[in-house]
PDB file of N, CA and C in Angstrom:
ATOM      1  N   UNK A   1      37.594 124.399  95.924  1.00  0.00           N
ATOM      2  CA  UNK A   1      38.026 124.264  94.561  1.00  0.00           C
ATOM      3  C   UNK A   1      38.998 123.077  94.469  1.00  0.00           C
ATOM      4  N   UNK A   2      38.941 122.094  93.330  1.00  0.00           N
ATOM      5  CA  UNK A   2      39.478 120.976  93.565  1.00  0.00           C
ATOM      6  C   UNK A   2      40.680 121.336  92.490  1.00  0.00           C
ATOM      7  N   UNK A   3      41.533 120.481  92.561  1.00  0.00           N
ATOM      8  CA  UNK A   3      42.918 121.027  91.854  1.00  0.00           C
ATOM      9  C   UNK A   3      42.961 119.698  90.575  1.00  0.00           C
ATOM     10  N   UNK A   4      43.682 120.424  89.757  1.00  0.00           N
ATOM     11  CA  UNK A   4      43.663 119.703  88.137  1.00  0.00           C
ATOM     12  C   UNK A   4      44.875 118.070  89.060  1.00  0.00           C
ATOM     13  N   UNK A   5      44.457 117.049  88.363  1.00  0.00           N
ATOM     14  CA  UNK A   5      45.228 116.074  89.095  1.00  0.00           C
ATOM     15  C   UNK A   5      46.806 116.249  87.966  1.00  0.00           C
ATOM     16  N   UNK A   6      46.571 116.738  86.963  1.00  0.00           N
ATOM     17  CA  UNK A   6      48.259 116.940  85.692  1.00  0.00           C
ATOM     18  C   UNK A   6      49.191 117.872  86.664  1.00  0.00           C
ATOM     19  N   UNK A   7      48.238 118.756  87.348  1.00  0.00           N
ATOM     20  CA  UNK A   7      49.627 119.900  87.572  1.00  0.00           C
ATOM     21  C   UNK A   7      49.672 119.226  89.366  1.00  0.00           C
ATOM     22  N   UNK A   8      49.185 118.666  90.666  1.00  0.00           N
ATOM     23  CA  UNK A   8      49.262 117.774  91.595  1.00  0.00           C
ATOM     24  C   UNK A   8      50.828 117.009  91.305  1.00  0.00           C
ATOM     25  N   UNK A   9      51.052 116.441  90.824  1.00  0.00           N
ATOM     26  CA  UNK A   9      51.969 115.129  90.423  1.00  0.00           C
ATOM     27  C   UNK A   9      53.047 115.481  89.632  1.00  0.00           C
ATOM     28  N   UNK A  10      53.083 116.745  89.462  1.00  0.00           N
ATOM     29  CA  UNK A  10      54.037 117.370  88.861  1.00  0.00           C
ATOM     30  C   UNK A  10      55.485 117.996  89.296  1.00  0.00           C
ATOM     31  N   UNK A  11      56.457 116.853  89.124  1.00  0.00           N
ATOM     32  CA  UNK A  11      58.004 117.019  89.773  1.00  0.00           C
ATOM     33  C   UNK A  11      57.763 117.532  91.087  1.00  0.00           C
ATOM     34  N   UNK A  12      58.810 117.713  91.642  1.00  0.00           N
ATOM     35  CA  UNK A  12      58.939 117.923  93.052  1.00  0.00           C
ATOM     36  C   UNK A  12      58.686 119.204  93.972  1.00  0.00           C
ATOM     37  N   UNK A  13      58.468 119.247  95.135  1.00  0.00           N
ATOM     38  CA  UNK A  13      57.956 120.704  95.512  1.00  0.00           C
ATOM     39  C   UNK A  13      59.612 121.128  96.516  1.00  0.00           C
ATOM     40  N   UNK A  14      59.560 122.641  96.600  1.00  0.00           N
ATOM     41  CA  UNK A  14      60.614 123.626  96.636  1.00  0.00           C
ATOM     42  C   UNK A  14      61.070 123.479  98.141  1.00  0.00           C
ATOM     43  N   UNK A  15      60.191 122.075  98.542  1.00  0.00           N
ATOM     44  CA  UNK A  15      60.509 121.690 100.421  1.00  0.00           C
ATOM     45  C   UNK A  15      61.217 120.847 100.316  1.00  0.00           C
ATOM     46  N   UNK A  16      60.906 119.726  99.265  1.00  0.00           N
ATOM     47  CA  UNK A  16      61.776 118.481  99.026  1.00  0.00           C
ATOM     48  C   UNK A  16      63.042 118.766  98.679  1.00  0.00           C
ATOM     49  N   UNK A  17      63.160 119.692  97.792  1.00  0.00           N
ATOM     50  CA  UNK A  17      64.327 120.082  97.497  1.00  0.00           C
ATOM     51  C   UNK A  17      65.512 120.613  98.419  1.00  0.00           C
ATOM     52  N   UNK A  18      64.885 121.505  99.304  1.00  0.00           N
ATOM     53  CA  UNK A  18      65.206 122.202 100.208  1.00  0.00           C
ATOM     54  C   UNK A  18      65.902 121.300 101.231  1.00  0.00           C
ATOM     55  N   UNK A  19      64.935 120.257 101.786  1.00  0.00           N
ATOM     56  CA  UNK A  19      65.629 119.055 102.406  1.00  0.00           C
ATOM     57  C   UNK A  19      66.394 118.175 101.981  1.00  0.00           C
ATOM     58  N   UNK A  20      66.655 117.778 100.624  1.00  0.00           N
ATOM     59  CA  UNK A  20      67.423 117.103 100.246  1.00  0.00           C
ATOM     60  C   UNK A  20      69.136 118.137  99.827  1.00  0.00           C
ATOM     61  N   UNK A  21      69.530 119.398  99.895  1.00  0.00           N
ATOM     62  CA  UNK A  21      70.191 120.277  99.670  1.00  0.00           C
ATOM     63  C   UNK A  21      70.854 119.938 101.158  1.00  0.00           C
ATOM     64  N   UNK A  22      70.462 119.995 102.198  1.00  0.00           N
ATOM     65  CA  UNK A  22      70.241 120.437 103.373  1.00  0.00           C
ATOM     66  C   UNK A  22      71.031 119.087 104.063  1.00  0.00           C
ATOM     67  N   UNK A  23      70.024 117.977 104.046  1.00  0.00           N
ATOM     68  CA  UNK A  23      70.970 116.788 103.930  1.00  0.00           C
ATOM     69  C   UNK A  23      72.715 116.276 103.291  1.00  0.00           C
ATOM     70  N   UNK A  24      72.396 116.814 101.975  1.00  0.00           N
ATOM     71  CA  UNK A  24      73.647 116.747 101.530  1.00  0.00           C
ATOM     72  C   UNK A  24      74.640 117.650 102.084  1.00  0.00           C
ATOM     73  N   UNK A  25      74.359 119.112 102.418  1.00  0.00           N
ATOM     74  CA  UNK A  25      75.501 120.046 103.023  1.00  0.00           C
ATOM     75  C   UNK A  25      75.848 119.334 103.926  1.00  0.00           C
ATOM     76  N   UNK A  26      75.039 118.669 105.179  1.00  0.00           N
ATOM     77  CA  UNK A  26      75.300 117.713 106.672  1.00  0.00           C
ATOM     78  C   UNK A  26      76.356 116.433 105.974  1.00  0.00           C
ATOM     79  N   UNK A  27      75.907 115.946 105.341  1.00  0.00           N
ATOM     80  CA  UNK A  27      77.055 114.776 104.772  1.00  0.00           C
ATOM     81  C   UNK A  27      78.231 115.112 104.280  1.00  0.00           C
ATOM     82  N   UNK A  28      78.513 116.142 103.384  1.00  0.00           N
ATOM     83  CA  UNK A  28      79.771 116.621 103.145  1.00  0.00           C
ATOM     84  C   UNK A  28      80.428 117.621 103.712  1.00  0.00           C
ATOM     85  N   UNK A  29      79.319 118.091 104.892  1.00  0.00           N
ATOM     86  CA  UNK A  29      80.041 118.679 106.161  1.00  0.00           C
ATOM     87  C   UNK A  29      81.257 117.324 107.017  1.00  0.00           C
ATOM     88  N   UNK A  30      80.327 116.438 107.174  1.00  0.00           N
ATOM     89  CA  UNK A  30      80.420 115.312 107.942  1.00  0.00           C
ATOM     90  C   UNK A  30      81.754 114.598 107.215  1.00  0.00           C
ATOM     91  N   UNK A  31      81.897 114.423 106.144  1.00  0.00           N
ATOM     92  CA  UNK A  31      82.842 113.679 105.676  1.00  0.00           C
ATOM     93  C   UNK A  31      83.916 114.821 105.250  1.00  0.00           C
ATOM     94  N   UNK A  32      83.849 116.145 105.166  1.00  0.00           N
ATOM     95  CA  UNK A  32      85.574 116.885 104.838  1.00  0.00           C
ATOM     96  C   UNK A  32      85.462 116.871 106.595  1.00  0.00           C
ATOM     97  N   UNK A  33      85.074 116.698 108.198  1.00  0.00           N
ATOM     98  CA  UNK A  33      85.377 116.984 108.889  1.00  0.00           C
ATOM     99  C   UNK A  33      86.107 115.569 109.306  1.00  0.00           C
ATOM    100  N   UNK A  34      85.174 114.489 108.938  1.00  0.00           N
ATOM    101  CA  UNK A  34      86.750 113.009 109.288  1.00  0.00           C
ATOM    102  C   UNK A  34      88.048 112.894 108.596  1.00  0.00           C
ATOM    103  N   UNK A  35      87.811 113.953 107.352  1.00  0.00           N
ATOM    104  CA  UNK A  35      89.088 113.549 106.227  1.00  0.00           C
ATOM    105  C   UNK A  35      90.050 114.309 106.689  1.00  0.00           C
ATOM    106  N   UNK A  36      89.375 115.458 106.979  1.00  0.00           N
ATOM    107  CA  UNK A  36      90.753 116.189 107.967  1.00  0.00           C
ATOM    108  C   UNK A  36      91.240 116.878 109.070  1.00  0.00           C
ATOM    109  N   UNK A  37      90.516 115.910 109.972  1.00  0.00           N
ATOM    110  CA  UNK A  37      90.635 115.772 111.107  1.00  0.00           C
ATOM    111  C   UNK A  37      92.157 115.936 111.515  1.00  0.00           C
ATOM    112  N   UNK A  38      92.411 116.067 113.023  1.00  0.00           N
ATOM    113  CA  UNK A  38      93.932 115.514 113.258  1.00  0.00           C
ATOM    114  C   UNK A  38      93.862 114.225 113.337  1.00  0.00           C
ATOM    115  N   UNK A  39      93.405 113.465 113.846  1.00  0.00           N
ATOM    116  CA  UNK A  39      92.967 112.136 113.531  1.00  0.00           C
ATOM    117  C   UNK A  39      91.905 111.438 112.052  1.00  0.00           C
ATOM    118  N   UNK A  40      92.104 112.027 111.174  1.00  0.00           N
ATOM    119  CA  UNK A  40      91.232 111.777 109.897  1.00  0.00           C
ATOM    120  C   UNK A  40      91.724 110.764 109.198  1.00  0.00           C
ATOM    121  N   UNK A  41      91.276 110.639 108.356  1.00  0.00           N
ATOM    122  CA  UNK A  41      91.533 109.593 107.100  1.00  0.00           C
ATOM    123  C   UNK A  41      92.928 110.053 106.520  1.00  0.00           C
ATOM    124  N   UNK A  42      93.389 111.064 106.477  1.00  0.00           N
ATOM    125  CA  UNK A  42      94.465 111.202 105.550  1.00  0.00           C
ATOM    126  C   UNK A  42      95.860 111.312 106.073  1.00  0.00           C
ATOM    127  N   UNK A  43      95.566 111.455 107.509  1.00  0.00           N
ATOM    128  CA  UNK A  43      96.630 111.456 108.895  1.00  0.00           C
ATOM    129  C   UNK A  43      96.491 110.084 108.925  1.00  0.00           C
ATOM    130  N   UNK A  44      95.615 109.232 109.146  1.00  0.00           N
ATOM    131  CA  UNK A  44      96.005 107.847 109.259  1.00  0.00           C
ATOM    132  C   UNK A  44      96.391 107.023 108.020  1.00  0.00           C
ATOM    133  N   UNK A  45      96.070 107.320 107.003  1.00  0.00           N
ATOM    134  CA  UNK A  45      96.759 106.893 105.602  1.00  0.00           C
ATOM    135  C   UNK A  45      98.479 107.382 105.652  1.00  0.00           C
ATOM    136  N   UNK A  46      98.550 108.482 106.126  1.00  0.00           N
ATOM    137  CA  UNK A  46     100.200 108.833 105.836  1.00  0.00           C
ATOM    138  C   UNK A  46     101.255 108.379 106.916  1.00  0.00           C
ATOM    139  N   UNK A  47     100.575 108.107 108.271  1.00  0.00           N
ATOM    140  CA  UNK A  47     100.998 107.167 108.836  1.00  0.00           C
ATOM    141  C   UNK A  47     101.575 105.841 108.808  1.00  0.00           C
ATOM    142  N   UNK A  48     100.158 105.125 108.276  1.00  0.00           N
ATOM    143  CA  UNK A  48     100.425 103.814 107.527  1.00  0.00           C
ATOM    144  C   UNK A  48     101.219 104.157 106.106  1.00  0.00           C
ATOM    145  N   UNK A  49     101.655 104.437 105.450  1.00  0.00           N
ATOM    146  CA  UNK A  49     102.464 104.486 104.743  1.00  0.00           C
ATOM    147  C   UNK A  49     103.592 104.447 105.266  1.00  0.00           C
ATOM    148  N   UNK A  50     104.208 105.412 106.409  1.00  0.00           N
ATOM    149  CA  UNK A  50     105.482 105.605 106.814  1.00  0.00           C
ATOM    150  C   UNK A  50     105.715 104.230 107.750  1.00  0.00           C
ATOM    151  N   UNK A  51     104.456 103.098 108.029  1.00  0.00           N
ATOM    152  CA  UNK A  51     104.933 102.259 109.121  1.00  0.00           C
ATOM    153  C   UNK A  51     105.172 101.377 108.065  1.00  0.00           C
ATOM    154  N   UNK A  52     105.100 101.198 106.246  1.00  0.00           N
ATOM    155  CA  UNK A  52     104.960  99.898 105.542  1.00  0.00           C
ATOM    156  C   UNK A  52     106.513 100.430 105.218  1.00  0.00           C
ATOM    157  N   UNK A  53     106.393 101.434 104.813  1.00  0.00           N
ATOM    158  CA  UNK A  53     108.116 102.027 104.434  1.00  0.00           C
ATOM    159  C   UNK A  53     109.062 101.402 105.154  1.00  0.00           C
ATOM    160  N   UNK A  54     109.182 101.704 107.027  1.00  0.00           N
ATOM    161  CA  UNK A  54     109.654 101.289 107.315  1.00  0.00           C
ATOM    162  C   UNK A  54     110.179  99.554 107.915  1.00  0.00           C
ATOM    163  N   UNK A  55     108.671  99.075 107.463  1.00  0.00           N
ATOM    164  CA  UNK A  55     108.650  97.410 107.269  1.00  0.00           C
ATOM    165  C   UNK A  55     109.679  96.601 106.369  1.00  0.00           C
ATOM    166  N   UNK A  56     109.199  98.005 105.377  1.00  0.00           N
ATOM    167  CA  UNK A  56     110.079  97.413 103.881  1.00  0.00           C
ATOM    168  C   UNK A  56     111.491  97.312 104.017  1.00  0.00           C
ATOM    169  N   UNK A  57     111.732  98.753 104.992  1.00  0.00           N
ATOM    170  CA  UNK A  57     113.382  99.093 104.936  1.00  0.00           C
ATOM    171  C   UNK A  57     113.720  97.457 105.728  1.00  0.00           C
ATOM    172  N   UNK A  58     113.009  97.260 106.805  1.00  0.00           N
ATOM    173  CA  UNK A  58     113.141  96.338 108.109  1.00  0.00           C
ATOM    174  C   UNK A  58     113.789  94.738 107.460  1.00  0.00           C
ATOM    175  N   UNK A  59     112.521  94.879 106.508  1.00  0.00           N
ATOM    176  CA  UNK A  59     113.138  93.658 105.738  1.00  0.00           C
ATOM    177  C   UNK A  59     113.712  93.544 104.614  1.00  0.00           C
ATOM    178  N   UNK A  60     114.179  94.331 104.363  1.00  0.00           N
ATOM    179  CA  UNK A  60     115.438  94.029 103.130  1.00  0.00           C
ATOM    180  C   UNK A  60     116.628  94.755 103.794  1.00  0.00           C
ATOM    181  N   UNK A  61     117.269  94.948 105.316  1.00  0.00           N
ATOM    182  CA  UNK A  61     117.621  94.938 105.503  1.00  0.00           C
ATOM    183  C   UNK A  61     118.258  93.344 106.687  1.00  0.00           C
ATOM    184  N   UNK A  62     117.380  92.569 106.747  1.00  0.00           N
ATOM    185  CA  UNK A  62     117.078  91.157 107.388  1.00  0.00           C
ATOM    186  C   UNK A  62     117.182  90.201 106.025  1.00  0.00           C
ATOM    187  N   UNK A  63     117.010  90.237 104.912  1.00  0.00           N
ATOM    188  CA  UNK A  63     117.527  89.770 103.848  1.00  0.00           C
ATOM    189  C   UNK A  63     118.891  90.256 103.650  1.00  0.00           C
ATOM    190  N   UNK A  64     119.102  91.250 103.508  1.00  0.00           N
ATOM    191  CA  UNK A  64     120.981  91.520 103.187  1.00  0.00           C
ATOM    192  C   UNK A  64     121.522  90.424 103.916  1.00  0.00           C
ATOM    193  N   UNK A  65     121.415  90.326 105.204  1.00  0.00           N
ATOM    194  CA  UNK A  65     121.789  90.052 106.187  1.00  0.00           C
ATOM    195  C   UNK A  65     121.760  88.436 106.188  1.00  0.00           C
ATOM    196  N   UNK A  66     120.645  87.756 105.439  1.00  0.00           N
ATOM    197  CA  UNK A  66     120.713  86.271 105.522  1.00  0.00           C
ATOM    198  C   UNK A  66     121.572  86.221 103.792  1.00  0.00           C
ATOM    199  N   UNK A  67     121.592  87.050 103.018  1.00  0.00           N
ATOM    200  CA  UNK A  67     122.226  86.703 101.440  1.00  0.00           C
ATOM    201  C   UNK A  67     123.492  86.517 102.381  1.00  0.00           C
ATOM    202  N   UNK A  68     124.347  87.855 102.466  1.00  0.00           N
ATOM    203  CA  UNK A  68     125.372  87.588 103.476  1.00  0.00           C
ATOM    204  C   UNK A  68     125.690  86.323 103.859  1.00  0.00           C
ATOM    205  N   UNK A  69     125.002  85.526 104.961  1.00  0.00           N
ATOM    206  CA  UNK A  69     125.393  84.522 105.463  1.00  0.00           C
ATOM    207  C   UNK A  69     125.377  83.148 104.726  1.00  0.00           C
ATOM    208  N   UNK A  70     124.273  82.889 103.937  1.00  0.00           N
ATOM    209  CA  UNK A  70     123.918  82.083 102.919  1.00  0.00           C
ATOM    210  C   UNK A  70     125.630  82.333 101.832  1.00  0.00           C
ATOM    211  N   UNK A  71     126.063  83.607 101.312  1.00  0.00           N
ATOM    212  CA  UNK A  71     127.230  83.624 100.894  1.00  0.00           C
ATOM    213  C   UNK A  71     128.297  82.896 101.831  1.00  0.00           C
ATOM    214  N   UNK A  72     128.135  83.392 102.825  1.00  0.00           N
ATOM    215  CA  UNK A  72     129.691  83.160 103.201  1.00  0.00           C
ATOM    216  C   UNK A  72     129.827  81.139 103.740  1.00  0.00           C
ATOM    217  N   UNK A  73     128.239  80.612 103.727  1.00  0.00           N
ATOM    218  CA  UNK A  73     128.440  79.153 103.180  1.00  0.00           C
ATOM    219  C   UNK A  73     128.897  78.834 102.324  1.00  0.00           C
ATOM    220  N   UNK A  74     128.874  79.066 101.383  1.00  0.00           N
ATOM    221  CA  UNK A  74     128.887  78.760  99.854  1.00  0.00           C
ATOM    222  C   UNK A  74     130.595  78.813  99.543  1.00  0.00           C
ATOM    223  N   UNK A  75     131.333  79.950 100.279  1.00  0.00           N
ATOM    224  CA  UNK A  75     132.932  79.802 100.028  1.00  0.00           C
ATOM    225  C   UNK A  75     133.461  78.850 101.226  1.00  0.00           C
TER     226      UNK A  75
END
């Protein structure tokens, strides 16, 4: 018995779906397990934050330090 070719071609079958569900759980398995990792994305973001912080402190404390001297030319 040969099959109507309208209902053949008709949206997707309940395997495709199935695999594409399936795929996606593996990827957003995959990506909440690097984000929060002990080593993840959000451990190394808060890191780098605390090393620019302390860049910042580094150098505007190395500026005080040349205003300072630059002042005490000036008198």
């Amino acid at each position: 018995m040969k099959k109507d070719k309208r209902y053949a071609e008709r949206g997707i079958t309940l395997v495709a779906l199935v695999i594409t569900v399936i795929v996606l759980l593996i990827l957003a398995g995959v990506t909440v397990t690097l984000a929060i990792d002990s080593e993840g994305i959000f451990t190394k973001s808060n890191s780098a934050v605390t090393k620019w912080n302390n860049k910042v402190e580094e150098e505007d404390n190395e500026l005080t330090k040349y205003n300072s001297i630059l002042d005490d030319y000036d008198t």
